[in-house]
Protein backbone atom coordinates (compact mmCIF):
# COMPACT_ATOMS: atom_id res chain seq x y z
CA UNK A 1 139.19 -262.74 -86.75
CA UNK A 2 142.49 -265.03 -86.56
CA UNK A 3 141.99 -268.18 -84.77
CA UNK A 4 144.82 -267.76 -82.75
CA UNK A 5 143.63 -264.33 -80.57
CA UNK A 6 140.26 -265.72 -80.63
CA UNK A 7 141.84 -268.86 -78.22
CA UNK A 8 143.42 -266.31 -75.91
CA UNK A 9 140.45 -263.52 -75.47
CA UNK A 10 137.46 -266.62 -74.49
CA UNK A 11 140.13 -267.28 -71.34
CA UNK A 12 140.01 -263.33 -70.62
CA UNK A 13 136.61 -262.88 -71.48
CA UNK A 14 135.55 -265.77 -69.09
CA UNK A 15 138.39 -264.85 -66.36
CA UNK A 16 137.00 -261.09 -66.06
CA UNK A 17 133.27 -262.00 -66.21
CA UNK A 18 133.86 -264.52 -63.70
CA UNK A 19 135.50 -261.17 -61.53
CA UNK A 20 133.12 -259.19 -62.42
CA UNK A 21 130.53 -261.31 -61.47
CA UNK A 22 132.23 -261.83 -58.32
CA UNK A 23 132.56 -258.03 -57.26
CA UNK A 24 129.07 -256.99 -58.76
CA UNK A 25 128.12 -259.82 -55.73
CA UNK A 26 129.74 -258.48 -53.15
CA UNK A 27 128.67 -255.16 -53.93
CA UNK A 28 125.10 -256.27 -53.95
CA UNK A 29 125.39 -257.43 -50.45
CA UNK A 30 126.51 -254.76 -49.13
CA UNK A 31 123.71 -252.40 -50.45
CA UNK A 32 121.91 -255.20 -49.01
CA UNK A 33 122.77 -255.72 -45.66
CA UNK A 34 122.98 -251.28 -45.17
CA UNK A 35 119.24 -251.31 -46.64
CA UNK A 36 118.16 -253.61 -43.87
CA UNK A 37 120.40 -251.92 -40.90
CA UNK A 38 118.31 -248.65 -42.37
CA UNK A 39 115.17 -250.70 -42.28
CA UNK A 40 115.55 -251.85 -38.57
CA UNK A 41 116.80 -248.53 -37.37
CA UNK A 42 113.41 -247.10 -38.48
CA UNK A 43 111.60 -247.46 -35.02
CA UNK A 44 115.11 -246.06 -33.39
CA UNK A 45 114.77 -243.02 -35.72
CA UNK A 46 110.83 -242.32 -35.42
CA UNK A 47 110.94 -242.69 -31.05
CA UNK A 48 114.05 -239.70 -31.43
CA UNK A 49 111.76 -237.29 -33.93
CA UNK A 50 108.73 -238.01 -31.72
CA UNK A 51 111.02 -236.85 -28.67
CA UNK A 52 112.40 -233.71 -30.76
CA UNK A 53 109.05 -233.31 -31.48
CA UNK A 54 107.97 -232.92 -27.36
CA UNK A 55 110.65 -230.88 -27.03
CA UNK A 56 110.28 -228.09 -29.74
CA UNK A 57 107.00 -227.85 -28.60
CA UNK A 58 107.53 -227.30 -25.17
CA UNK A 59 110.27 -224.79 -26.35
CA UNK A 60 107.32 -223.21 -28.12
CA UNK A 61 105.55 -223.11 -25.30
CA UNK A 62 107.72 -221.38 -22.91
CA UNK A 63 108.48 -218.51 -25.70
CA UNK A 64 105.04 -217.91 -25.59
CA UNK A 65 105.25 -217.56 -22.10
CA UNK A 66 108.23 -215.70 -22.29
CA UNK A 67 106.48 -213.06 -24.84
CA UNK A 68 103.89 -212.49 -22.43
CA UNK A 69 105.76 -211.80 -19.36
CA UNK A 70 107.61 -209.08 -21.72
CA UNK A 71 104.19 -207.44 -22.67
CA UNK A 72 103.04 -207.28 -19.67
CA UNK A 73 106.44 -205.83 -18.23
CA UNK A 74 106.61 -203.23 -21.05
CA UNK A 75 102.77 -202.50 -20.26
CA UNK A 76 103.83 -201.81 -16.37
CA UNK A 77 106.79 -199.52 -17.25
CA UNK A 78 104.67 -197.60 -20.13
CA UNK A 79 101.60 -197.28 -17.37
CA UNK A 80 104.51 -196.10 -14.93
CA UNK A 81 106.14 -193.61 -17.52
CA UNK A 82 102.68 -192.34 -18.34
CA UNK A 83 102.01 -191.49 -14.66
CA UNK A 84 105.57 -189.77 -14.31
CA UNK A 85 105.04 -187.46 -17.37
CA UNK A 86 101.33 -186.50 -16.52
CA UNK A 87 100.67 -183.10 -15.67
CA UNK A 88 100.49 -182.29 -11.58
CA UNK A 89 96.38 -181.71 -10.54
């Protein structure tokens, strides 16, 4: 390799690794600092799936509820059907 172009790429070479270097930093901090925001949202996060949590089951709850009341409506109205379509004594 000529001497010459060998003296200009070890400026490059050292200029860009010294950016790179540089950038690869900042980058690393970032990641950084959003890993630990993630980390101390973590009690934040579990309080709201424990309260979504209360409140599917209470939705659960109240279709139950909901299923009987229609069973034992439909039950009523087959009981009074029946009655209507019985033969006179």
């Amino acid at each position: 390799m000529n001497p010459d172009s060998l003296a200009v790429m070890i400026p490059i070479v050292a200029i860009g690794g010294f950016f790179a270097l540089m950038i690869v930093r900042t980058f690393t901090k970032a990641y950084t600092a959003k890993l630990q925001a993630g980390s101390q949202a973590g009690p934040a996060l579990e309080a709201r799936h424990e309260e979504l949590a209360a409140a599917l089951e209470e939705l659960r709850r109240e279709m139950a509820e909901l299923a009987e009341r229609v069973d034992f409506t439909e039950r009523l109205l087959a009981k009074g059907r029946d009655e209507r379509l019985a033969p006179p004594r």
